[in-house]
PDB file of N, CA and C in Angstrom:
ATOM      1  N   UNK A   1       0.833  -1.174   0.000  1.00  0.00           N
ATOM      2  CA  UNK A   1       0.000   0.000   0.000  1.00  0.00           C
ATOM      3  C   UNK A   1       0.884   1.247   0.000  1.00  0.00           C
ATOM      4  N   UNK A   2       0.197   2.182  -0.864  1.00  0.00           N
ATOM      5  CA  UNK A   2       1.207   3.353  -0.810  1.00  0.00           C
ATOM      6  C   UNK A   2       0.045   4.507   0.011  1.00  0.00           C
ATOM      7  N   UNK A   3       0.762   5.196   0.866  1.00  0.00           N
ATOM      8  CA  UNK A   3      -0.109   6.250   1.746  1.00  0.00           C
ATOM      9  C   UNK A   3       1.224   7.914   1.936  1.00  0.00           C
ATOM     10  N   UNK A   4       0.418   8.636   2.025  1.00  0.00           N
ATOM     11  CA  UNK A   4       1.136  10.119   2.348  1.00  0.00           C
ATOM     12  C   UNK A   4       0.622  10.667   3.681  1.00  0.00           C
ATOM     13  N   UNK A   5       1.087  11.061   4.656  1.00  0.00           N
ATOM     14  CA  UNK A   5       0.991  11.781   5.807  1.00  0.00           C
ATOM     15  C   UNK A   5       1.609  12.932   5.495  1.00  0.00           C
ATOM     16  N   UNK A   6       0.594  13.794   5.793  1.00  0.00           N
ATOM     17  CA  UNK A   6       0.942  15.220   6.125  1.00  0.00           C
ATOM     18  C   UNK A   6       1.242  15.427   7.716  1.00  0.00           C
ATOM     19  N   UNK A   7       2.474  16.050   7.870  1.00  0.00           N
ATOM     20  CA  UNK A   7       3.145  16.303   9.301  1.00  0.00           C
ATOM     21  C   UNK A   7       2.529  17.829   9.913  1.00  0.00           C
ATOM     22  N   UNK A   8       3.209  18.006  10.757  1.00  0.00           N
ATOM     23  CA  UNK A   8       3.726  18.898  11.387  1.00  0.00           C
ATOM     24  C   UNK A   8       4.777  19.202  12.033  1.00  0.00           C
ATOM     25  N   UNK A   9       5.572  20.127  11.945  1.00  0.00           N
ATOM     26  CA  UNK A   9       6.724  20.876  12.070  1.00  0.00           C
ATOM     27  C   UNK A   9       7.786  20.662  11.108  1.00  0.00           C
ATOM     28  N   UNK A  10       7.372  20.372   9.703  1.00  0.00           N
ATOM     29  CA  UNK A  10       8.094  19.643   8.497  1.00  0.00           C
ATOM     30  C   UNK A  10       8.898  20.972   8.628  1.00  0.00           C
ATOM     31  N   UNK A  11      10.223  21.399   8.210  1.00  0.00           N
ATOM     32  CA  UNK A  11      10.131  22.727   7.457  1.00  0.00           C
ATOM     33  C   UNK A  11      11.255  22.513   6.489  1.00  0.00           C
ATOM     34  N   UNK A  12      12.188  22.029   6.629  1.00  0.00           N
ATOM     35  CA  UNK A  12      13.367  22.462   5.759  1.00  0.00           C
ATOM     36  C   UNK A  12      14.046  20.861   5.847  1.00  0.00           C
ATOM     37  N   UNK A  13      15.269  20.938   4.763  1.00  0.00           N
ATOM     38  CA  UNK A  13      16.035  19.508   4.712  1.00  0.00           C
ATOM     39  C   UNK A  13      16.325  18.737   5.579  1.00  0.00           C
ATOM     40  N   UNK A  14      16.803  19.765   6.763  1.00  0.00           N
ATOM     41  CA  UNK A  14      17.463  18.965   7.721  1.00  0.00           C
ATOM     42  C   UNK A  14      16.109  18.311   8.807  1.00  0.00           C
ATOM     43  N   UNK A  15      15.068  18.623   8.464  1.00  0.00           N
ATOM     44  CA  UNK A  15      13.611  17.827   9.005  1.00  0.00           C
ATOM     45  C   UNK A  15      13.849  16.226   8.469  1.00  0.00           C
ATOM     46  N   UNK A  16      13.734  17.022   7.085  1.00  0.00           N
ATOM     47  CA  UNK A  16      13.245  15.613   6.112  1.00  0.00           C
ATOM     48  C   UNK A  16      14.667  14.308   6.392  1.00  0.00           C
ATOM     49  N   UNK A  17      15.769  15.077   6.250  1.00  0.00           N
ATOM     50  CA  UNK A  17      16.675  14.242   6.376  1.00  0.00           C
ATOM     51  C   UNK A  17      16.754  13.691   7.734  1.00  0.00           C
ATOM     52  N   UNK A  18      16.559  13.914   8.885  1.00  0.00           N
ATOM     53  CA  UNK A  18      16.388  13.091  10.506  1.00  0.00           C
ATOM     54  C   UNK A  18      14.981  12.125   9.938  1.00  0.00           C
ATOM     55  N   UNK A  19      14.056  12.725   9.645  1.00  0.00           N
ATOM     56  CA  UNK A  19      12.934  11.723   9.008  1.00  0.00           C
ATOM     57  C   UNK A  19      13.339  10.644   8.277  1.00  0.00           C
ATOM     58  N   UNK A  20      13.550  11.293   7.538  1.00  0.00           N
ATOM     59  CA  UNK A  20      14.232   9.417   6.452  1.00  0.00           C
ATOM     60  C   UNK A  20      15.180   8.776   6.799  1.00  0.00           C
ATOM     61  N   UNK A  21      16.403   9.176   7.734  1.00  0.00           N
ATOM     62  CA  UNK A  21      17.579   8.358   8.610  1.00  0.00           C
ATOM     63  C   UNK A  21      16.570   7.187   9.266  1.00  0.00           C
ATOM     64  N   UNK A  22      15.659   8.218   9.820  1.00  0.00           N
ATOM     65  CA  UNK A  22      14.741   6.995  10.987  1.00  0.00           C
ATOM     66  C   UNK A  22      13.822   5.920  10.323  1.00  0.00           C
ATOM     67  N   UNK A  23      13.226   6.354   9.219  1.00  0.00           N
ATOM     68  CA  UNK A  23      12.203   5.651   8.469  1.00  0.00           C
ATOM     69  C   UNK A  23      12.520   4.582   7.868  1.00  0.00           C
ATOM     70  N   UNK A  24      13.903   4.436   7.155  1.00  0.00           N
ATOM     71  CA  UNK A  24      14.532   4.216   6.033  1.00  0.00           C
ATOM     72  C   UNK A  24      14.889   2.600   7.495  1.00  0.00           C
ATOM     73  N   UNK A  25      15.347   2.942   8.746  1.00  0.00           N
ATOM     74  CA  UNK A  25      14.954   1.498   9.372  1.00  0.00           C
ATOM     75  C   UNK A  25      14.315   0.536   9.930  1.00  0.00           C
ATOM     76  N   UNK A  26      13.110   1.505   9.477  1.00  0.00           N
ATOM     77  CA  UNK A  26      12.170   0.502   9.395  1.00  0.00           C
ATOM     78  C   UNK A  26      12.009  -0.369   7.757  1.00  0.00           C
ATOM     79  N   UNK A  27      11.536  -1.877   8.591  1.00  0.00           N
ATOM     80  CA  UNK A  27      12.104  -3.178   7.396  1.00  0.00           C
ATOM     81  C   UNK A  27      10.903  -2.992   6.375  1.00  0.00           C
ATOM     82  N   UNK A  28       9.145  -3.007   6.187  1.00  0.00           N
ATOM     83  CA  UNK A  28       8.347  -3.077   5.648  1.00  0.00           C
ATOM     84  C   UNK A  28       8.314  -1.767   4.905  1.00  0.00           C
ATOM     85  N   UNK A  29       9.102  -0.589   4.908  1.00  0.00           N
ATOM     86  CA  UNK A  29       8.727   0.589   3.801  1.00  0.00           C
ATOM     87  C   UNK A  29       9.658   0.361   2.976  1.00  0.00           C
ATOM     88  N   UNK A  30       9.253   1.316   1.751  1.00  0.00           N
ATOM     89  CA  UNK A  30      10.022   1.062   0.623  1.00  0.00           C
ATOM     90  C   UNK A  30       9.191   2.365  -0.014  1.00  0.00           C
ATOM     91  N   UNK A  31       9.976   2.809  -0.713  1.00  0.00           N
ATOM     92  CA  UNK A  31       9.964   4.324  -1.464  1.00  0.00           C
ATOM     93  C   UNK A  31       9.964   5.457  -0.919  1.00  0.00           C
ATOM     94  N   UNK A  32      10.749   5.630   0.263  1.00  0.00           N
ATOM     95  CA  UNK A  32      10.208   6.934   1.195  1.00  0.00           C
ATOM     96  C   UNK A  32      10.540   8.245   0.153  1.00  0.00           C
ATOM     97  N   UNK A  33       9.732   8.932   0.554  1.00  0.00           N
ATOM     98  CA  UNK A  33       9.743  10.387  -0.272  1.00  0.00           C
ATOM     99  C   UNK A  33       9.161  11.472   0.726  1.00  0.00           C
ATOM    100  N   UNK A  34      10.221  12.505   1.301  1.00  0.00           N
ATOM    101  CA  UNK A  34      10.033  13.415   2.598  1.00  0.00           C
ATOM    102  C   UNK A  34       9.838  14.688   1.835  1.00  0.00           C
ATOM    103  N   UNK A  35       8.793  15.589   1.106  1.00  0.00           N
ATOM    104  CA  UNK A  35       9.007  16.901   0.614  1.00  0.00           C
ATOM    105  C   UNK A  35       8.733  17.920   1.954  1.00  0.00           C
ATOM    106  N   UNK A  36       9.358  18.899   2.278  1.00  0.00           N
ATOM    107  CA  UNK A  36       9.402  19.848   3.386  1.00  0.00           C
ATOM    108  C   UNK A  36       8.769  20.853   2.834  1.00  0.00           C
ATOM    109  N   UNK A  37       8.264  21.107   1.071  1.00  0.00           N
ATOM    110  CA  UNK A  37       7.744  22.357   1.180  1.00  0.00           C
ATOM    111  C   UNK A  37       6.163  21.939   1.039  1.00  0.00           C
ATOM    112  N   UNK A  38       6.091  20.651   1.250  1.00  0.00           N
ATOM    113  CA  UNK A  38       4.256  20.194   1.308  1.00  0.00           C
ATOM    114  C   UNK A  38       4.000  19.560   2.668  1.00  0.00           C
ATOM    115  N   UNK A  39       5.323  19.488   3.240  1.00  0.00           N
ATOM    116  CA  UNK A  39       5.004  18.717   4.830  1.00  0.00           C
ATOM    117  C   UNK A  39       4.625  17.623   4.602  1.00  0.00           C
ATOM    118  N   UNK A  40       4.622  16.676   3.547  1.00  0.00           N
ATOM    119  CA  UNK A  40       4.365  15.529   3.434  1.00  0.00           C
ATOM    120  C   UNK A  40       5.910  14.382   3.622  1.00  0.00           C
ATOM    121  N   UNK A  41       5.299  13.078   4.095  1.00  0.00           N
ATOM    122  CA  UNK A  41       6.118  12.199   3.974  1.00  0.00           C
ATOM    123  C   UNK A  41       5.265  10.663   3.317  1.00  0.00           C
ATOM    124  N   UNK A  42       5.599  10.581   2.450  1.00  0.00           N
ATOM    125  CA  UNK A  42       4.718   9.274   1.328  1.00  0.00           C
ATOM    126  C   UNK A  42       5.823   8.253   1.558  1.00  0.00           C
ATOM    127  N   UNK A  43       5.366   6.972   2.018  1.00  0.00           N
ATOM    128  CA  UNK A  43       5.927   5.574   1.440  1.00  0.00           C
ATOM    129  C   UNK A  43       5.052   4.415   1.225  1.00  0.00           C
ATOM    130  N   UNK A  44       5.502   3.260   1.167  1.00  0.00           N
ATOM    131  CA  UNK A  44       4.517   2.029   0.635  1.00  0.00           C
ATOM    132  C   UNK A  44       5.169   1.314   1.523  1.00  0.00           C
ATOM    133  N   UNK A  45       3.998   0.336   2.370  1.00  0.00           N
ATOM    134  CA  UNK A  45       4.386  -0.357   3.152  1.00  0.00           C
ATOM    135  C   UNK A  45       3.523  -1.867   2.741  1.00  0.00           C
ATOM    136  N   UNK A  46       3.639  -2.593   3.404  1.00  0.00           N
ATOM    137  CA  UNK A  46       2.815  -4.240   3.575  1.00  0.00           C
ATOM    138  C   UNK A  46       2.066  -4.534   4.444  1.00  0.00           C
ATOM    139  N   UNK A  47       2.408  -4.138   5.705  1.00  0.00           N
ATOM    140  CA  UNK A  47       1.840  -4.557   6.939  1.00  0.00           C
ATOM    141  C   UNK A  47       1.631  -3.430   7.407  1.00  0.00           C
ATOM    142  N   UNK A  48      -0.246  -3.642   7.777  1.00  0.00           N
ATOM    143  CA  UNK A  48      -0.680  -2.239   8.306  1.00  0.00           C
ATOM    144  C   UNK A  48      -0.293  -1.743   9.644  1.00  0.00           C
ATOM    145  N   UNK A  49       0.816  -2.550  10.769  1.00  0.00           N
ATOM    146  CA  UNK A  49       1.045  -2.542  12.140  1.00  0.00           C
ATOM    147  C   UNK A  49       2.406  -1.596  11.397  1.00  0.00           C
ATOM    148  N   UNK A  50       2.729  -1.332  10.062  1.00  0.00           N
ATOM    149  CA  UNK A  50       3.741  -0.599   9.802  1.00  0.00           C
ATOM    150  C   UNK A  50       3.460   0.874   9.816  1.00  0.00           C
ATOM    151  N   UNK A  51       1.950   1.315   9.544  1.00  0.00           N
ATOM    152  CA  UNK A  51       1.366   2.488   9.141  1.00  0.00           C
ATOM    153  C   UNK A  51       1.272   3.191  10.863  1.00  0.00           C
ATOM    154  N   UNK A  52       1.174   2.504  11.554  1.00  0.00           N
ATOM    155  CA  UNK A  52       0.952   2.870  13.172  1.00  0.00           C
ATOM    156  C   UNK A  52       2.173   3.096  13.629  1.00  0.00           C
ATOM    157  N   UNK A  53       3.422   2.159  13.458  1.00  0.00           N
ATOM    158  CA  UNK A  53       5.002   2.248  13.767  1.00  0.00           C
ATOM    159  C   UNK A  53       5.089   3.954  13.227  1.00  0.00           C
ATOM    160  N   UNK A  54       4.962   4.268  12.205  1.00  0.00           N
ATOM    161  CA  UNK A  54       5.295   4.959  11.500  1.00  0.00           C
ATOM    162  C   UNK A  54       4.897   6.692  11.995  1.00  0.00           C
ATOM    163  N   UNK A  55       3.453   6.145  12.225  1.00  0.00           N
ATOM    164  CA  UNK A  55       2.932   7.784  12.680  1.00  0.00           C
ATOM    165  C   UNK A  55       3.649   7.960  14.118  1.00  0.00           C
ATOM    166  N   UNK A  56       3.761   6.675  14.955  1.00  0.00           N
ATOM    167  CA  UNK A  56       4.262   6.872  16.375  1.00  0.00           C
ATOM    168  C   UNK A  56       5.569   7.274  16.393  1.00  0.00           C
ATOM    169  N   UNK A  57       6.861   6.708  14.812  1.00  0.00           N
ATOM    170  CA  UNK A  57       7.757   7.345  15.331  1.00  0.00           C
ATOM    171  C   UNK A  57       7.801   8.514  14.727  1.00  0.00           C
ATOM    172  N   UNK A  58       7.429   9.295  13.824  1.00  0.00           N
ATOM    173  CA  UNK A  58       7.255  10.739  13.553  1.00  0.00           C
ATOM    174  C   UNK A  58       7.095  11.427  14.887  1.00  0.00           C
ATOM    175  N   UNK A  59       5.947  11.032  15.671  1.00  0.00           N
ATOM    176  CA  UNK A  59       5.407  12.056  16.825  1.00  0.00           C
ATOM    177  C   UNK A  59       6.580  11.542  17.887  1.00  0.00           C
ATOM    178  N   UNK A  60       7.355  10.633  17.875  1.00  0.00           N
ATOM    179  CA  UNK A  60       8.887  10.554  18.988  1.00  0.00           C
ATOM    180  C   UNK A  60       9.781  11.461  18.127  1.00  0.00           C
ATOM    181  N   UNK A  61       9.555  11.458  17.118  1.00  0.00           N
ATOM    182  CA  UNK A  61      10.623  12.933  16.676  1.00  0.00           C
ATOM    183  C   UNK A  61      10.369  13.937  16.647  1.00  0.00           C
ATOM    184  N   UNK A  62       8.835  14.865  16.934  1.00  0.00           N
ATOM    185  CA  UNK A  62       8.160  16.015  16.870  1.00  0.00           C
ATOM    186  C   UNK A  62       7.271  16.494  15.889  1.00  0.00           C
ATOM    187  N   UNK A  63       7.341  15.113  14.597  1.00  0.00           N
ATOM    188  CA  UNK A  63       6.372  15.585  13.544  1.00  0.00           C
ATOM    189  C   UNK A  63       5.268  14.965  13.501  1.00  0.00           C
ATOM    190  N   UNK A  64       4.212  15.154  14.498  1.00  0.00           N
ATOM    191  CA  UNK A  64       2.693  14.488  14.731  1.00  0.00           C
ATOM    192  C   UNK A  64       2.263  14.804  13.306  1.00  0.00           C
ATOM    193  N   UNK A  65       1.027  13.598  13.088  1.00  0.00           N
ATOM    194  CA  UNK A  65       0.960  13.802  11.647  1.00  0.00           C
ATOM    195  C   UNK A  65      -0.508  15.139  12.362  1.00  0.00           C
ATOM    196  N   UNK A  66      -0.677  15.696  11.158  1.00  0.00           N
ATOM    197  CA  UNK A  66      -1.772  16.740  11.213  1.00  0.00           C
ATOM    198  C   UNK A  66      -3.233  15.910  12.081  1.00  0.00           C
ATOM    199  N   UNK A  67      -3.484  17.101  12.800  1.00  0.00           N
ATOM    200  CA  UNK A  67      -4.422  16.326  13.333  1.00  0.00           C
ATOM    201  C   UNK A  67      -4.614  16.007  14.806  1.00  0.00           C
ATOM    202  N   UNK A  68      -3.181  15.623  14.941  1.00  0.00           N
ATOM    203  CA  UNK A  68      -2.572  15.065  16.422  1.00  0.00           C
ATOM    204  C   UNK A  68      -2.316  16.195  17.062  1.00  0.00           C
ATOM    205  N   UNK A  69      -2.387  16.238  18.668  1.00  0.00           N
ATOM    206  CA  UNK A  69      -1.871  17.332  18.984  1.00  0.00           C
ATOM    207  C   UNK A  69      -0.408  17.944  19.281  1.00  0.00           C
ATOM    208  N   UNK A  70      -0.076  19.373  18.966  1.00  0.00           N
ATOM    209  CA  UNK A  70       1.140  19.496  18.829  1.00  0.00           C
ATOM    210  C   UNK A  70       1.923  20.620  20.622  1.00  0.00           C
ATOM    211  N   UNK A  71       2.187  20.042  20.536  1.00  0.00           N
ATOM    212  CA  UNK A  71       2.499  20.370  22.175  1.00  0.00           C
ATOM    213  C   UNK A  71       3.993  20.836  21.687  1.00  0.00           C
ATOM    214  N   UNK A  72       4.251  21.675  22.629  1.00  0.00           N
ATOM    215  CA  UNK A  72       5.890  22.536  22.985  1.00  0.00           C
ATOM    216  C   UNK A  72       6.761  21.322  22.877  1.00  0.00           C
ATOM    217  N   UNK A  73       6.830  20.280  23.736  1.00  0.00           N
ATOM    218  CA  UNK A  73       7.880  19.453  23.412  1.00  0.00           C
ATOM    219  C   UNK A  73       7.893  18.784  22.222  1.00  0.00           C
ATOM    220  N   UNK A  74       6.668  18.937  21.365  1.00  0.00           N
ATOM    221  CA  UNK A  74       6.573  18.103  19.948  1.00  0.00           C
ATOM    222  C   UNK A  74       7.490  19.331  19.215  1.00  0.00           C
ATOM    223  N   UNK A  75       7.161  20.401  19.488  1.00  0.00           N
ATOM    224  CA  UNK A  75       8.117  21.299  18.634  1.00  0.00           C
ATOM    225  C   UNK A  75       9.751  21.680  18.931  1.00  0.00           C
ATOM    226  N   UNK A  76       9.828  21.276  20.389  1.00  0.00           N
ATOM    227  CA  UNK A  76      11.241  20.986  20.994  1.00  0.00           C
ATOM    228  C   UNK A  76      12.004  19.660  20.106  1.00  0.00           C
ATOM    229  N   UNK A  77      11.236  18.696  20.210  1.00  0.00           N
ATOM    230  CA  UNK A  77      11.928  17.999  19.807  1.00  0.00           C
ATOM    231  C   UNK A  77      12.149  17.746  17.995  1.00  0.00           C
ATOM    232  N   UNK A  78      11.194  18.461  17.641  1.00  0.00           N
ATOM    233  CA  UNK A  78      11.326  18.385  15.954  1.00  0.00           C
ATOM    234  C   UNK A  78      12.641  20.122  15.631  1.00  0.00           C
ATOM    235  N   UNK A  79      12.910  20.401  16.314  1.00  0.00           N
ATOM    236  CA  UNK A  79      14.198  21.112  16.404  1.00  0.00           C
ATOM    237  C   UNK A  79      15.311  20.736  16.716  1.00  0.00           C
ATOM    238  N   UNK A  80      15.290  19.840  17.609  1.00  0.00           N
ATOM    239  CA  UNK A  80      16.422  18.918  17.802  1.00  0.00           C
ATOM    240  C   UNK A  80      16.510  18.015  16.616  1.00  0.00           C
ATOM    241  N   UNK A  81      15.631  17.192  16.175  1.00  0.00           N
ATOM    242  CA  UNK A  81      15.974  16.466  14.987  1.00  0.00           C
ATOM    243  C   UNK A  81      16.085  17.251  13.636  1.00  0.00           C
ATOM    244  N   UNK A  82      15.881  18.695  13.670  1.00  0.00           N
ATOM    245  CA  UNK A  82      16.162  19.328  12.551  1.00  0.00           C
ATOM    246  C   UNK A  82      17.802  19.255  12.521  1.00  0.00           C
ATOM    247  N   UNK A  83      17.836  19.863  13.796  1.00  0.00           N
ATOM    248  CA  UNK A  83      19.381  20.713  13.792  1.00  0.00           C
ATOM    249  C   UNK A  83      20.267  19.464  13.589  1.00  0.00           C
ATOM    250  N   UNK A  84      19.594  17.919  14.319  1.00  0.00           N
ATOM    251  CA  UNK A  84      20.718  16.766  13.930  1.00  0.00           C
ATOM    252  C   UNK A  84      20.597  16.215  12.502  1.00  0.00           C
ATOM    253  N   UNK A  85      19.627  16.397  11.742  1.00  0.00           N
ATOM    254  CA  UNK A  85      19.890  16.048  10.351  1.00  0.00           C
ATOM    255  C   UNK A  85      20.524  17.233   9.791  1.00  0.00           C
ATOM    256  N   UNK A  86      20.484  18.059  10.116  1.00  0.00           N
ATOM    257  CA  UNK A  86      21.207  19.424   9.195  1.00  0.00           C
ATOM    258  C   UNK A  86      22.814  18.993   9.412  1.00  0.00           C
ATOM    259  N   UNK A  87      23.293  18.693  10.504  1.00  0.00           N
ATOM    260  CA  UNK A  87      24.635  18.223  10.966  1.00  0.00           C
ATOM    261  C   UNK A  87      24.724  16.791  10.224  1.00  0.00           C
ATOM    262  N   UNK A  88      24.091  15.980   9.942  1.00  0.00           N
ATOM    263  CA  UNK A  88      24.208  14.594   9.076  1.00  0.00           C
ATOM    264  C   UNK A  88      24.258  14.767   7.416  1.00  0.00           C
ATOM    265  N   UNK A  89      24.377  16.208   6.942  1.00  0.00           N
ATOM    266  CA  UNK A  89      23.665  16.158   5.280  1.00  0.00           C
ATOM    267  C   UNK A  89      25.215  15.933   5.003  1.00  0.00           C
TER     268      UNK A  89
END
């Protein structure tokens, strides 16, 4: 199945890039595609217990998908994983 989540606190490369470091180990996705200027993150998975992994670890990195609520530490911590993928490019 292929699905797109729209985030929150997407903004720039170094988002997308902490996003796909993390995604990319999980075993059931395949095609990840992170755009920061639509806040989307699209992949195709198999197993729907992958689609739940997936939103839960976004919101452990600060990017609740839309919808969810976004609390100070969701935006604390999607700054921290900005600033560490910006340091990984």
């Amino acid at each position: 199945m292929q699905t797109t989540l729209i985030v929150q606190n997407l903004k720039c490369g170094g988002c997308a890039n902490s996003i796909s470091k993390h995604l990319t180990a999980i075993e059931d996705l395949n095609t990840i595609e992170i755009e920061a200027d639509t806040s989307s993150v699209s992949f195709s998975y198999s197993n729907d217990d992958s689609l739940k992994l997936v939103e839960e670890k976004l919101k452990n990195l600060g990017y609740p998908v839309v919808g969810e609520s976004n609390s100070y530490l969701n935006k604390a911590k999607s700054f921290i994983s900005c600033a560490t993928g910006k340091m990984n490019q």
